[in-house]
Protein backbone atom coordinates (compact mmCIF):
# COMPACT_ATOMS: atom_id res chain seq x y z
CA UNK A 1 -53.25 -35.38 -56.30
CA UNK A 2 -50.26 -32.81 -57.36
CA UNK A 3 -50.77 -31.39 -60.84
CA UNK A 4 -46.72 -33.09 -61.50
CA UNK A 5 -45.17 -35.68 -60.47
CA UNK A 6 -45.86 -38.47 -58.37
CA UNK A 7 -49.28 -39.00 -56.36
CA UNK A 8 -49.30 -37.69 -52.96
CA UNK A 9 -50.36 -39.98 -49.76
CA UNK A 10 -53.87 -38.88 -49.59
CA UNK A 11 -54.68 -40.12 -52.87
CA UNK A 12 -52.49 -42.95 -52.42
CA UNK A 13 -54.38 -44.56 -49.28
CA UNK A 14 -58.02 -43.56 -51.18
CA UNK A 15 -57.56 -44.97 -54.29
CA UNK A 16 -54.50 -47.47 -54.85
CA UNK A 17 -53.91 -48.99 -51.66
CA UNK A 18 -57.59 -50.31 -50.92
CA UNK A 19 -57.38 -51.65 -54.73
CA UNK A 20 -54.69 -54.22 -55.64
CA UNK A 21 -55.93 -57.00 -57.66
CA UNK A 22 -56.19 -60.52 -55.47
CA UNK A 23 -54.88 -60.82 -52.18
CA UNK A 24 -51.92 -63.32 -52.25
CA UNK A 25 -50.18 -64.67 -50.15
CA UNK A 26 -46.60 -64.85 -51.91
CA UNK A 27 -46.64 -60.83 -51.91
CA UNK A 28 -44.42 -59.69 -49.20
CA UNK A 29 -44.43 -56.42 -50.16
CA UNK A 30 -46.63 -54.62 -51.82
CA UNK A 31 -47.19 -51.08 -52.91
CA UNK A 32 -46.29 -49.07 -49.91
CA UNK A 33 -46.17 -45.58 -50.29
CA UNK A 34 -42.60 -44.11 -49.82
CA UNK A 35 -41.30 -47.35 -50.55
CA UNK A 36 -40.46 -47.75 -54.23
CA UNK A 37 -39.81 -51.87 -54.35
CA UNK A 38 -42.33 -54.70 -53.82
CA UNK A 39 -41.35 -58.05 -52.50
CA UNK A 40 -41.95 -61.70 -53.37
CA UNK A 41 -41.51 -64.58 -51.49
CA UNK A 42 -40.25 -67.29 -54.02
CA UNK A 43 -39.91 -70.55 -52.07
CA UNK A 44 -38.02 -68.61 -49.13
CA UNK A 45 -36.34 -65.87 -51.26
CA UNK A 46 -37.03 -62.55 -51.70
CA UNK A 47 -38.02 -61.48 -55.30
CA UNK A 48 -37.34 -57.85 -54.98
CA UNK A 49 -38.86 -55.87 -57.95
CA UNK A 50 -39.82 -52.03 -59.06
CA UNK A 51 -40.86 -50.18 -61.72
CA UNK A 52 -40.30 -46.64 -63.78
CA UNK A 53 -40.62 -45.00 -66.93
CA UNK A 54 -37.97 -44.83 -69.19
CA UNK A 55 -36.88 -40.92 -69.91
CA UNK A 56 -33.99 -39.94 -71.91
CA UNK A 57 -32.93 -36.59 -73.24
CA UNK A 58 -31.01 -36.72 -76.34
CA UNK A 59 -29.88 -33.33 -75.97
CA UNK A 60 -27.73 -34.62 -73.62
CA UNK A 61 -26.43 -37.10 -75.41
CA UNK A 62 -27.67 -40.51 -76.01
CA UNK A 63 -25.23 -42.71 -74.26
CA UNK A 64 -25.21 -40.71 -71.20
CA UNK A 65 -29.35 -40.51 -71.21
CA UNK A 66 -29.63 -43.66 -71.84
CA UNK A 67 -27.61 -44.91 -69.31
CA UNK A 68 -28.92 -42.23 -66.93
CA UNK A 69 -32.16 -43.58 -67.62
CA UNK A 70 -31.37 -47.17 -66.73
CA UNK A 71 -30.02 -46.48 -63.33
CA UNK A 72 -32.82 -44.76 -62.45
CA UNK A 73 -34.93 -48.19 -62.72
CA UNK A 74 -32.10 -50.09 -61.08
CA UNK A 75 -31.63 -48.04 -58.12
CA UNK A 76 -34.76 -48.70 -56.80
CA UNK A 77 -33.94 -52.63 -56.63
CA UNK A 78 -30.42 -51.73 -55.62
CA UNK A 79 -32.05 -49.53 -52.42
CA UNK A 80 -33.13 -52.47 -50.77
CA UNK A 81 -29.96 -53.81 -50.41
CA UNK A 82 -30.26 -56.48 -53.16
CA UNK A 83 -28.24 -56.85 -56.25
CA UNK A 84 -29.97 -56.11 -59.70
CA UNK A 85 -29.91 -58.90 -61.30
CA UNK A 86 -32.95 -59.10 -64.59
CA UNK A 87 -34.71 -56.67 -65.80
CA UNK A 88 -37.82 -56.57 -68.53
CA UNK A 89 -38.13 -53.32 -70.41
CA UNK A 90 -40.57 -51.91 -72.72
CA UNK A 91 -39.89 -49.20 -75.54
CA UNK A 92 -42.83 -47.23 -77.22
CA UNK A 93 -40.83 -45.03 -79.30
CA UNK A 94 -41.74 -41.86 -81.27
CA UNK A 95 -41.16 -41.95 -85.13
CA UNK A 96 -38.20 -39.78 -84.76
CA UNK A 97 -35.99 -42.16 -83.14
CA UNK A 98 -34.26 -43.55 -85.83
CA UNK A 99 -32.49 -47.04 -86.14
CA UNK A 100 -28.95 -45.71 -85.55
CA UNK A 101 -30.47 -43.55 -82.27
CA UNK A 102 -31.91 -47.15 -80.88
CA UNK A 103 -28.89 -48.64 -81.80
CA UNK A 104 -27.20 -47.02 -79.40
CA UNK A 105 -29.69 -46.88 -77.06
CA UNK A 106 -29.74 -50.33 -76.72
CA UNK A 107 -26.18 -50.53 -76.67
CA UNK A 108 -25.93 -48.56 -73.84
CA UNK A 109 -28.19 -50.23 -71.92
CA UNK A 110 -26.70 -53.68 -72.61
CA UNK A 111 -23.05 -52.59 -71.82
CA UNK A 112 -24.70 -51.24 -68.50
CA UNK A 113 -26.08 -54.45 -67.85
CA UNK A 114 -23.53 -56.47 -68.17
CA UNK A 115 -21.15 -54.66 -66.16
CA UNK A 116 -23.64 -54.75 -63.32
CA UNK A 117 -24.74 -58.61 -63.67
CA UNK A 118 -28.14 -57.32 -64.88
CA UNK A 119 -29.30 -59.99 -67.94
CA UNK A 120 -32.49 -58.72 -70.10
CA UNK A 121 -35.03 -61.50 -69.87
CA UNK A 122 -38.06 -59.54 -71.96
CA UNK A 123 -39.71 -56.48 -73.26
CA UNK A 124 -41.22 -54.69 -76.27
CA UNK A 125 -40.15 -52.43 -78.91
CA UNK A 126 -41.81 -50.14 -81.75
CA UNK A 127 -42.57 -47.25 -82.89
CA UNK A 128 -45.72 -45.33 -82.44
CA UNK A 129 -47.26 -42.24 -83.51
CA UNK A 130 -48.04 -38.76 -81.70
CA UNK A 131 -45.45 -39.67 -79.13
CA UNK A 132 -41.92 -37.45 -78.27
CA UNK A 133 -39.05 -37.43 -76.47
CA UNK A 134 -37.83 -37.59 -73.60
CA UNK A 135 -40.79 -40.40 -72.42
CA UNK A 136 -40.01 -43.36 -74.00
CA UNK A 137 -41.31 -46.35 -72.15
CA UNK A 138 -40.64 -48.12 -68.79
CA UNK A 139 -39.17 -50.95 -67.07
CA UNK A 140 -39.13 -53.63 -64.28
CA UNK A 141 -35.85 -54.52 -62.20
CA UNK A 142 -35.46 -57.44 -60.12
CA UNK A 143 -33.38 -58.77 -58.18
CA UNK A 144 -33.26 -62.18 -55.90
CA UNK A 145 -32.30 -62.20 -52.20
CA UNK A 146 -32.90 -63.24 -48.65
CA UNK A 147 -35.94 -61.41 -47.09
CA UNK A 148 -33.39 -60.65 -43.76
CA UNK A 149 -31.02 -58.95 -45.57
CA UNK A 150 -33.75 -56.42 -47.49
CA UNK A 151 -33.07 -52.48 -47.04
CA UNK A 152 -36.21 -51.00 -46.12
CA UNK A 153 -36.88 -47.39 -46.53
CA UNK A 154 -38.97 -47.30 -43.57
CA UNK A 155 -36.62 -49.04 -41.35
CA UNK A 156 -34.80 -46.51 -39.45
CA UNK A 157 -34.46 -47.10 -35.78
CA UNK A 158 -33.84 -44.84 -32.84
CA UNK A 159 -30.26 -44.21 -32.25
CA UNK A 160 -29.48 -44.49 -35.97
CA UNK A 161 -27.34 -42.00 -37.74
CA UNK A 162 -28.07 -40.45 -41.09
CA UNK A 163 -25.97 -40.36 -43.94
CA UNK A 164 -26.28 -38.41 -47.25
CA UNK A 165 -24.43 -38.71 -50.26
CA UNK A 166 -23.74 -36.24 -53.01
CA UNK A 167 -26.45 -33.79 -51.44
CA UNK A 168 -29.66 -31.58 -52.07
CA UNK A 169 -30.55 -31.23 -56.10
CA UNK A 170 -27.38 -32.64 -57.62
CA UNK A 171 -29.52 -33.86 -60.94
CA UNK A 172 -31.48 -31.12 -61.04
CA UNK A 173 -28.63 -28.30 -61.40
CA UNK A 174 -26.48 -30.78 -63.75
CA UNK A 175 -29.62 -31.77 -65.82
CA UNK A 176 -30.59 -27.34 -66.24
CA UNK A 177 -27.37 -26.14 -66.44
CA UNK A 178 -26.14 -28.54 -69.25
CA UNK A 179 -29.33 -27.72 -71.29
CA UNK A 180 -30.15 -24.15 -69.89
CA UNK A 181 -26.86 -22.92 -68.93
CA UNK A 182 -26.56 -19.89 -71.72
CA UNK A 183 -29.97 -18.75 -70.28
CA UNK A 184 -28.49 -18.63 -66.73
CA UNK A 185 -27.22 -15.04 -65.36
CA UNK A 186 -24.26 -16.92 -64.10
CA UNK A 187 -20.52 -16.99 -64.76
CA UNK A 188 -19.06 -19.70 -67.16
CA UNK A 189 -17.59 -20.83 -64.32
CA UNK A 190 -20.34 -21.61 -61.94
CA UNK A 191 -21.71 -23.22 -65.06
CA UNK A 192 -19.02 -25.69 -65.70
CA UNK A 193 -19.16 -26.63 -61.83
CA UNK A 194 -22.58 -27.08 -62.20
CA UNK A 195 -22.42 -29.29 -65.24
CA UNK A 196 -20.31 -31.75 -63.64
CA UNK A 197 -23.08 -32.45 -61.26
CA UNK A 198 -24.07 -34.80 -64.18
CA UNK A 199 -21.04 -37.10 -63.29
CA UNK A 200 -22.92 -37.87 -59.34
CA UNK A 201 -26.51 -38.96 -60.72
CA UNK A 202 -25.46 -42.62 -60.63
CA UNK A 203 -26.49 -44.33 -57.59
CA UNK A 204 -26.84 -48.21 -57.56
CA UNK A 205 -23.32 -48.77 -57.15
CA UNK A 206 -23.54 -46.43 -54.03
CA UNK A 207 -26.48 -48.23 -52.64
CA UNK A 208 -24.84 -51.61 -52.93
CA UNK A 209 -21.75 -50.73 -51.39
CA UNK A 210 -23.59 -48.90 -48.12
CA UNK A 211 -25.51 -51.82 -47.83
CA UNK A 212 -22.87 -54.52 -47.86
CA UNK A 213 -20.14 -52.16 -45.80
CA UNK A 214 -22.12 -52.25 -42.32
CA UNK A 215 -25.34 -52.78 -40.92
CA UNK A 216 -28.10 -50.31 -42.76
CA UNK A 217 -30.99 -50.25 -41.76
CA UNK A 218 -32.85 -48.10 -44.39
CA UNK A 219 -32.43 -46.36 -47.49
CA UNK A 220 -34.30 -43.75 -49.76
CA UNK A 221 -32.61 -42.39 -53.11
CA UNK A 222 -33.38 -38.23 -53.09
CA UNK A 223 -35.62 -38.65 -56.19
CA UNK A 224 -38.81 -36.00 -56.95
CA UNK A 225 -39.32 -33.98 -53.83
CA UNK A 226 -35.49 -33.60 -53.20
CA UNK A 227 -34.12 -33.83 -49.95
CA UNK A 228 -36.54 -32.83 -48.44
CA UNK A 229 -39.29 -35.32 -49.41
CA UNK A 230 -36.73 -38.32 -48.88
CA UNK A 231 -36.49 -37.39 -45.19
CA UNK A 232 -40.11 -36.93 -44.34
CA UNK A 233 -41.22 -39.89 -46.24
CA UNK A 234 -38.56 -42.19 -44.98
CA UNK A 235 -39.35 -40.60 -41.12
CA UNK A 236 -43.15 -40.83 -41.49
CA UNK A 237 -42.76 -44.21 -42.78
CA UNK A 238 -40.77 -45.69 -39.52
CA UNK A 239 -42.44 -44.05 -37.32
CA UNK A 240 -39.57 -41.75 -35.76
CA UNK A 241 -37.97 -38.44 -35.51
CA UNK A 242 -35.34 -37.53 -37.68
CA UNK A 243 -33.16 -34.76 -36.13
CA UNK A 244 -30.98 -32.92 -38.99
CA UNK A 245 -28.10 -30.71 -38.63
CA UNK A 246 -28.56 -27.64 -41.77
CA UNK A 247 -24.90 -26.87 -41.57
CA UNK A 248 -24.05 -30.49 -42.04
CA UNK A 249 -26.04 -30.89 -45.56
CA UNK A 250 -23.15 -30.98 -48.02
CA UNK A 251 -23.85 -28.45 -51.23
CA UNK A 252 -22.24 -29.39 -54.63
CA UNK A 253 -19.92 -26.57 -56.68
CA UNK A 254 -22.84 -24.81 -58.40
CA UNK A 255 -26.05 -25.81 -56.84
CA UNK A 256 -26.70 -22.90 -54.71
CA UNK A 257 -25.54 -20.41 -57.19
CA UNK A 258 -28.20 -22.52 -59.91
CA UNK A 259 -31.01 -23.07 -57.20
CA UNK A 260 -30.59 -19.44 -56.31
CA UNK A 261 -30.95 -18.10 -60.00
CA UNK A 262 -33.90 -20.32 -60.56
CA UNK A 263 -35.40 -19.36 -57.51
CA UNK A 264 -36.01 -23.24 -56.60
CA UNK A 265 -35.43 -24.58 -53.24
CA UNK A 266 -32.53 -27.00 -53.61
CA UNK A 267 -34.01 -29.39 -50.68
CA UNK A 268 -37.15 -29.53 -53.00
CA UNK A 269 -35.43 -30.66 -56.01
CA UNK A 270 -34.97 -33.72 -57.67
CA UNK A 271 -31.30 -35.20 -57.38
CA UNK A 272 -31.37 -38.97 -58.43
CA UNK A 273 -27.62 -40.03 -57.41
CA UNK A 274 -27.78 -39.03 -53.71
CA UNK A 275 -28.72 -41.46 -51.18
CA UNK A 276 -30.06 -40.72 -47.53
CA UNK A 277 -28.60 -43.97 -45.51
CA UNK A 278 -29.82 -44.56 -42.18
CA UNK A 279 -26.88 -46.68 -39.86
CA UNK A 280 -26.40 -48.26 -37.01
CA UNK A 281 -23.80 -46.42 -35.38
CA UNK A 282 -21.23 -49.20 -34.63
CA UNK A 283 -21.33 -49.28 -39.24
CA UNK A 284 -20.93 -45.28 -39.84
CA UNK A 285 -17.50 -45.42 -40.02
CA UNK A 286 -17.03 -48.40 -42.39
CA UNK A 287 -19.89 -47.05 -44.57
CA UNK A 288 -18.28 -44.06 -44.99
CA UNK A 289 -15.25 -45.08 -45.63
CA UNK A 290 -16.82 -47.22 -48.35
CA UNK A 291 -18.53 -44.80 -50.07
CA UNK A 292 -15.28 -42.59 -50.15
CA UNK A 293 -13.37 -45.12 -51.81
CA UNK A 294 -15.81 -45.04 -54.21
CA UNK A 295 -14.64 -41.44 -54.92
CA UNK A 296 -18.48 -40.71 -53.50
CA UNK A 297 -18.89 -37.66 -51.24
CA UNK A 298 -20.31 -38.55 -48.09
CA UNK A 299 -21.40 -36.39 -45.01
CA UNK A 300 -23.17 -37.71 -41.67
CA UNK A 301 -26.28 -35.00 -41.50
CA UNK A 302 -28.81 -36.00 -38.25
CA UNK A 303 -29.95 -38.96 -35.92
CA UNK A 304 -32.92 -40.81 -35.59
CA UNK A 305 -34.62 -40.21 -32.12
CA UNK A 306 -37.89 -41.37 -30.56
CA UNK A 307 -40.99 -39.99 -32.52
CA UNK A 308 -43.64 -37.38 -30.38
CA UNK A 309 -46.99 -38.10 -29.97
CA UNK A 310 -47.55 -36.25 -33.98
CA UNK A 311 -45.90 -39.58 -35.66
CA UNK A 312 -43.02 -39.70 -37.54
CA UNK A 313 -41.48 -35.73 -38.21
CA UNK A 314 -38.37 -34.60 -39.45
CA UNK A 315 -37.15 -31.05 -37.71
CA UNK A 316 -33.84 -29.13 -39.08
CA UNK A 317 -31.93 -27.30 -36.59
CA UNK A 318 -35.25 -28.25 -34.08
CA UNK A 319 -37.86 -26.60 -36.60
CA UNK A 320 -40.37 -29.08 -38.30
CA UNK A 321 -39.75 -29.86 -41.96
CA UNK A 322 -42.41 -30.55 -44.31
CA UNK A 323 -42.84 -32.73 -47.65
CA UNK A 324 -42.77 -30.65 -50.71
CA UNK A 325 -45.77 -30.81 -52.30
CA UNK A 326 -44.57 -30.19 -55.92
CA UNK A 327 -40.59 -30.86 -56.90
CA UNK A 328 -39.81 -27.38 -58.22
CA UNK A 329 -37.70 -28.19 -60.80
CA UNK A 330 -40.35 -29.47 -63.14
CA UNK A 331 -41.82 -25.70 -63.33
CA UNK A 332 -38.04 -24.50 -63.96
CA UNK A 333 -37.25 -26.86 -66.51
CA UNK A 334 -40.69 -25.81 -68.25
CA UNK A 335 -39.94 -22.26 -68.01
CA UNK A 336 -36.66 -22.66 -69.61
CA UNK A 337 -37.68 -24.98 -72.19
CA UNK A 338 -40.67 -22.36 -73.22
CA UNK A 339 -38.04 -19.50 -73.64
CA UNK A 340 -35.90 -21.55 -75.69
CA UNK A 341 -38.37 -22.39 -77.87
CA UNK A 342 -39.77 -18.83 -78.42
């Protein structure tokens, strides 16, 4: 198990996956790991569903946190293909957050909401003590569908092309430059580029237009791990080779210059907002297009080929790539917090 951050496979097929409570029959997914939605089968439709804490950073601003923080539990319904449509959603907050701050917290998240067709159907909310920002609870998304038309992360097939959006640790540089970025030997202009990797850490809208502009066959937002933990989980998981051009991998204003001062590999890091999209390639043009009218960088980075007789691998420019084991970002954000703070 890695000391941060999610559980790692090993200790995944030990412990959780022999150990799931009763064996039903309605569960048509269940945990899976690499796959971050389970599935119910509700009289013949698909109850797609998926969990995650709840973090928000007021130093960057309540509404934007907040709202941050909500797409990151939507986005792994909206993966799959299938709308977010209810979500339940559970607040144990620190005595510090006062009424006005939940105020518009909740605000926030409502206004979200109801732009997306997303209604509130439960949840809890206090106050407890010897509890702090920026871990403030968690919450369950759903959304209803038909079990054909469900985006699997695993699903890639050979012949397939692979598209990213955004690119390699978009929400890491935007989330440590905006609170970091006078510690950073950098120009104020670098900075400011890298800040407005905040505006690209939004990605259910992106997911649900890929998935209804052509035929996409699976889906993995570039969460903790970065890049490259997306690719090898979403390879392992189908079974195939994913073949990945280095020169193709888009990189945001500001990223390198960031990932280079921090010393942090930017395929490593964390960038909620990007999407890797495996397509059929009849559907790449007509998901790209999509996504650009969305004002959403796009770039077409590998294809899916047969796997070897090792499983599923993922090779850049033909040499093997490997899961991060620990999303380096978590150290940098704890080294920079510690020198603020002394």
């Amino acid at each position: 198990m890695t000391d941060l951050g999610k559980i790692d496979r090993t200790f995944f097929d030990r412990h959780i996956a022999p150990n799931l409570g009763a064996d039903r029959d309605d569960v048509a997914v269940g945990p899976t790991h690499g796959v971050d939605f389970g599935v119910l089968d509700i009289g013949g439709q698909a109850l797609v569903t998926a969990t995650d804490p709840l973090s928000i950073l007021p130093d960057l601003g309540l509404e934007w946190a907040s709202r941050f923080a909500l797409d990151v539990v939507l986005a792994d319904v909206a993966v799959s293909g299938v709308d977010p449509s209810h979500l339940s959603i559970c607040f144990t907050l620190p005595e510090e957050v006062t009424d006005d701050d939940f105020a518009t917290i909740w605000q926030t998240i409502h206004a979200e909401c109801e732009d997306l067709g997303v209604a509130v159907v439960t949840g809890h909310t206090a106050r407890y003590a010897d509890l702090s920002y920026p871990w403030l609870g968690a919450a369950t998304a759903m959304g209803v569908g038909t079990h054909e038309d469900i985006v699997r992360p695993d699903g890639a097939n050979k012949g397939d092309r692979l598209l990213l959006t955004n690119g390699p640790a978009v929400e890491s540089v935007g989330l440590l430059s905006t609170l970091f970025g006078e510690q950073l030997p950098l120009s104020d202009d670098v900075i400011t580029a890298a800040r407005g990797r905040l505006e690209e850490v939004f990605s259910v809208r992106d997911a649900l237009t890929a998935a209804a502009a052509g035929t996409v066959t699976a889906m993995h937002d570039v969460t903790e791990g970065g890049l490259a933990g997306a690719l090898t989980e979403m390879a392992d998981g189908a079974g195939v080779r994913f073949a990945i051009n280095r020169a193709a991998v888009p990189m945001r204003p500001g990223v390198r210059e960031v990932c280079d001062s921090l010393e942090i590999d930017p395929w490593a890091a964390t960038s909620c907002g990007s999407l890797v999209i495996a397509v059929e390639p009849d559907s790449v043009d007509d998901v790209r297009k999509a996504l650009a009218d969305r004002g959403t960088p796009v770039a077409e980075i590998g294809r899916v080929e047969a796997a070897g007789t090792t499983g599923g691998t993922v090779t850049v420019d033909d040499e093997r790539l490997e899961h991060p084991r620990v999303d380096p970002s978590w150290e940098a954000y704890a080294k920079l917090a510690n020198e603020t703070n002394t």
